[in-house]
Protein backbone atom coordinates (compact mmCIF):
# COMPACT_ATOMS: atom_id res chain seq x y z
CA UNK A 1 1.44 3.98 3.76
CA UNK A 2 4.07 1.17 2.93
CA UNK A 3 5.01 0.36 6.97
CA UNK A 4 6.23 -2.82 7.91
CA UNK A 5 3.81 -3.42 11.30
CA UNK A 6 4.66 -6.39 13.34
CA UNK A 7 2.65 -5.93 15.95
CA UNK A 8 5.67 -6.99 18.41
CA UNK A 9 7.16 -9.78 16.52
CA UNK A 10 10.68 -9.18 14.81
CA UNK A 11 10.43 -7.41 11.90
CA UNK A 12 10.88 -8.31 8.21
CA UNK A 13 13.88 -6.56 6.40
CA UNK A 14 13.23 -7.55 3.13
CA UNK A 15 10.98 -4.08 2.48
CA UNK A 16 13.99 -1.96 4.38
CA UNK A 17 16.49 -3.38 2.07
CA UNK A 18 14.00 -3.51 -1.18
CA UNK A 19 13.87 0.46 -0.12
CA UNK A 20 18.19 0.79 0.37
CA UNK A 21 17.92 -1.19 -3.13
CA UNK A 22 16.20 1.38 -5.06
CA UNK A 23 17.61 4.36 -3.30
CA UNK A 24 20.86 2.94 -4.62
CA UNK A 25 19.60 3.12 -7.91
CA UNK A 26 18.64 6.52 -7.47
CA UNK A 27 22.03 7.70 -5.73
CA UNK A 28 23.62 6.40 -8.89
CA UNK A 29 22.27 8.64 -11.46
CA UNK A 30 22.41 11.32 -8.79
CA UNK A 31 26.31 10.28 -8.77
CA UNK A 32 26.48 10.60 -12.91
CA UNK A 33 24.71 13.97 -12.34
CA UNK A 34 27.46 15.03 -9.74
CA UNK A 35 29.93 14.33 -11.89
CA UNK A 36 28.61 16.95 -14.56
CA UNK A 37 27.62 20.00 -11.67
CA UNK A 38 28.29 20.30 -8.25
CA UNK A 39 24.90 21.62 -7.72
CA UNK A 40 23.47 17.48 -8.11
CA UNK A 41 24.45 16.69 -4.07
CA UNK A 42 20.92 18.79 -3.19
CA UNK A 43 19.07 15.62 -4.90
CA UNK A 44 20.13 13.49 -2.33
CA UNK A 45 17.97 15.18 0.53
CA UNK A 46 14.65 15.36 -1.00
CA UNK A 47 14.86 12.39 -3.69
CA UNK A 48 17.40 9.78 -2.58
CA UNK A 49 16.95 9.90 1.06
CA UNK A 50 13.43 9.62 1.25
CA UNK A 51 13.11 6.83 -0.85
CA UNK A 52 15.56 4.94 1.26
CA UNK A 53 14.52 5.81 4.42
CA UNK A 54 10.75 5.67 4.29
CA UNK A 55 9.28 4.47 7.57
CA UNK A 56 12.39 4.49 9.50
CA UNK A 57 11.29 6.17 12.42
CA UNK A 58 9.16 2.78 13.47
CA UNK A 59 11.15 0.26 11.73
CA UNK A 60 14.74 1.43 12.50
CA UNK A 61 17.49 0.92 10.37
CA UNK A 62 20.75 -0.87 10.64
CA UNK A 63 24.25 0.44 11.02
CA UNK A 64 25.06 -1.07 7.78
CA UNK A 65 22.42 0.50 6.21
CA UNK A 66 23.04 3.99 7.23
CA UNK A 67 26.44 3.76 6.25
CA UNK A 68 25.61 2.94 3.10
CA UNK A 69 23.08 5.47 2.95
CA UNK A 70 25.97 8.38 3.86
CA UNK A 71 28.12 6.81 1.09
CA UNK A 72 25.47 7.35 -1.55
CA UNK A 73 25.72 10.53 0.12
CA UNK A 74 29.02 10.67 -0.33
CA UNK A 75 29.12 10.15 -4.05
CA UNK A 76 26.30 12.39 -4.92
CA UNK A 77 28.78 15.33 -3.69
CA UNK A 78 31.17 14.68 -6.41
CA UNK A 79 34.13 13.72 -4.94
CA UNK A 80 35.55 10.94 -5.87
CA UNK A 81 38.98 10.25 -4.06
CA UNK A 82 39.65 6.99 -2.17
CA UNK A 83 40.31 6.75 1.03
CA UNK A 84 37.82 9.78 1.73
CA UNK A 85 36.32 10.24 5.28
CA UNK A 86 32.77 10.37 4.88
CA UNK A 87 31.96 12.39 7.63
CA UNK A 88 34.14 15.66 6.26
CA UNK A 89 32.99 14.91 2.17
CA UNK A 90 29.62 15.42 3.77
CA UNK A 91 30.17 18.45 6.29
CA UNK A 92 32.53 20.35 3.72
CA UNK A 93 29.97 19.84 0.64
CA UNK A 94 26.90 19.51 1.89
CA UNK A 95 26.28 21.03 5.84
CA UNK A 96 26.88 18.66 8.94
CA UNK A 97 23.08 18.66 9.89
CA UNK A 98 22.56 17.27 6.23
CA UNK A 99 24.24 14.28 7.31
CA UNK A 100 22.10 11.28 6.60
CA UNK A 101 22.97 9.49 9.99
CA UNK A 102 22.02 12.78 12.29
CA UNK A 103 19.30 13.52 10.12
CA UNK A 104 18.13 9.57 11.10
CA UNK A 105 18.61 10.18 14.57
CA UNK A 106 16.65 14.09 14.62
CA UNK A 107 13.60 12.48 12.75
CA UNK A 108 12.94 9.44 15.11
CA UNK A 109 13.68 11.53 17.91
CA UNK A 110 11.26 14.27 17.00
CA UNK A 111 8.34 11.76 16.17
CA UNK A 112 9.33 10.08 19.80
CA UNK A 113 8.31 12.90 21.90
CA UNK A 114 4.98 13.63 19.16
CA UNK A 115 3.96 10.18 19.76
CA UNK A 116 5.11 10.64 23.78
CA UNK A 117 2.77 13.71 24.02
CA UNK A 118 -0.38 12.47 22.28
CA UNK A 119 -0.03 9.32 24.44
CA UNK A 120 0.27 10.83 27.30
CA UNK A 121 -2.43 13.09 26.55
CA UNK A 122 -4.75 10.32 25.97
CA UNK A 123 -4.68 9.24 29.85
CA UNK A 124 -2.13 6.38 29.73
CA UNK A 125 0.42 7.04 33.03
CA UNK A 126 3.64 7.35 33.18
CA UNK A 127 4.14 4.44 34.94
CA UNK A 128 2.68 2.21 32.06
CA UNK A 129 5.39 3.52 30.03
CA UNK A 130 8.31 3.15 32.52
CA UNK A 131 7.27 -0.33 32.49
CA UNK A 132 7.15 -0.62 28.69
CA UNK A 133 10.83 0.81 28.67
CA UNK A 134 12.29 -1.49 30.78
CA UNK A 135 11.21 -4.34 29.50
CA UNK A 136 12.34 -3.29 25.68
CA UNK A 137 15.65 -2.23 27.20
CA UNK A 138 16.14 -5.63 28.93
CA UNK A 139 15.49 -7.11 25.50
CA UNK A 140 17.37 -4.92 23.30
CA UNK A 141 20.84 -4.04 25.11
CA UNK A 142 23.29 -6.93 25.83
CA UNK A 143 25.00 -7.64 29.25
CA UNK A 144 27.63 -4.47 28.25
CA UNK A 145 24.78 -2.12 27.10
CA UNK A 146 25.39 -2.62 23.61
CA UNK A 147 22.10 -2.18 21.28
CA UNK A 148 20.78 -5.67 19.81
CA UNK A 149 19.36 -3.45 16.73
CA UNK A 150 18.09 -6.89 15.23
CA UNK A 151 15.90 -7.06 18.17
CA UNK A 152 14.35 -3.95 17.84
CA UNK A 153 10.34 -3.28 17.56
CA UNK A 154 8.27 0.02 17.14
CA UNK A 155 9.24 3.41 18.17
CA UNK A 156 10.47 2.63 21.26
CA UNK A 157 12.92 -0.27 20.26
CA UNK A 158 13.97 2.51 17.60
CA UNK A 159 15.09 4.98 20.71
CA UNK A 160 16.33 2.82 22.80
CA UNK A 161 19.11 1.37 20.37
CA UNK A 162 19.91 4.85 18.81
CA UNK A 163 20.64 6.22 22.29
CA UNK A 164 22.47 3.40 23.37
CA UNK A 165 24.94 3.28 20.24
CA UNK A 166 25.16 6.83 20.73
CA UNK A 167 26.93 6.11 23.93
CA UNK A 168 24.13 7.35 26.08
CA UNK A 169 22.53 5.12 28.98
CA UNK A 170 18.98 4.77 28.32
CA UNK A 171 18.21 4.65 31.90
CA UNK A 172 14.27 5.70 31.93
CA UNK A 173 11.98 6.95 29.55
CA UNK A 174 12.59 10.38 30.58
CA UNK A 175 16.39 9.70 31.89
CA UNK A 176 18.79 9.16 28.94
C-alpha cells in the first residue's frame, strides 16, 4: 500500500517528502482554482491532503511538514494577504476540525486505540505493552520531555511525540 516499514530502524523520509512534494503540486492548482471560486478550498480535504499525508498514522510527520501542509491549506482558501494567521484563514473559511494539523492528530489517534483493541484482543497483556511504552518514551522525549520526532518508529513512536508536543505527559500507555 505505499508504507515505509522499518521494522524498528529509523525511518526513510525521502517517500514522506516525495508525498509533501506532489501534494504541493496539487495545492497549487487548487490555489489557481481558489483564486477563480471560493468553493476550490473543499479540494484540499479529499484531494490534496490525502496525497500528502498517506501513511502518516505509522510513519509520523514532522512539524515542518504539517505546517506546510496547513499553508497549502491556507492558500487553497483564497486569501491571499501577508502576514495572515493560519490558524483563523483556516477556522473562518474552512471549519476548525478541517484543520490539517488536528485532523493529523484525530486520525493517528483513532487508528491507536483500533490497533490497541485488536492487540489486546489477540492475548498480548498489558504489561507487554507498558513495557513497550517506556522504552519508546525513554528514546523519543529528551531530558525536558520534548519529542525527538526524528526518532520516532511505528504507531507508537507516532503517539508518543504527538502527545508530548501537545503538552501532555505521556506517562503510561493508558495515562496521558
Amino acid at each position: 500500500v505505499g508504507l515505509d516499514y522499518t521494522a524498528a530502524v529509523t525511518r526513510n523520509n525521502s517517500i514522506i517528502k516525495g508525498r509533501i512534494n506532489k501534494a504541493k503540486n496539487r495545492g497549487n492548482r487548487v490555489t489557481q482554482l481558489a483564486n477563480v471560486t471560493r468553493y476550490a478550498k473543499n479540494i484540499f480535504g479529499s484531494g490534496v491532503f490525502p496525497q500528502g499525508t498517506h501513511g502518516h498514522q505509522a510513519g509520523g510527520m514532522s512539524p515542518t511538514d504539517i505546517l506546510a501542509l496547513r499553508r497549502m491549506q491556507a492558500n487553497t482558501c483564497g486569501i491571499n494577504v501577508s502576514q495572515r494567521c493560519l490558524t483563523s484563514t483556516i477556522a473562518f473559511c474552512l471549519e476548525p476540525r478541517k484543520d490539517a494539523r488536528l485532523r493529523i492528530i484525530s486520525e493517528t489517534l483513532h487508528l491507536w486505540f483500533k490497533v490497541i483493541g485488536q492487540v489486546l484482543s489477540f492475548g498480548i497483556h498489558i504489561h507487554q505493552l507498558q513495557q513497550s511504552w517506556m522504552e519508546a518514551k525513554s528514546e523519543l522525549l529528551d531530558s525536558t520531555g520534548k519529542p525527538l520526532f526524528s526518532k520516532r518508529r511505528g504507531i507508537m513512536g507516532n503517539v508518543i511525540c504527538i502527545l508530548a508536543d501537545l503538552k501532555w505527559q505521556p506517562i503510561t500507555i493508558d495515562m496521558w
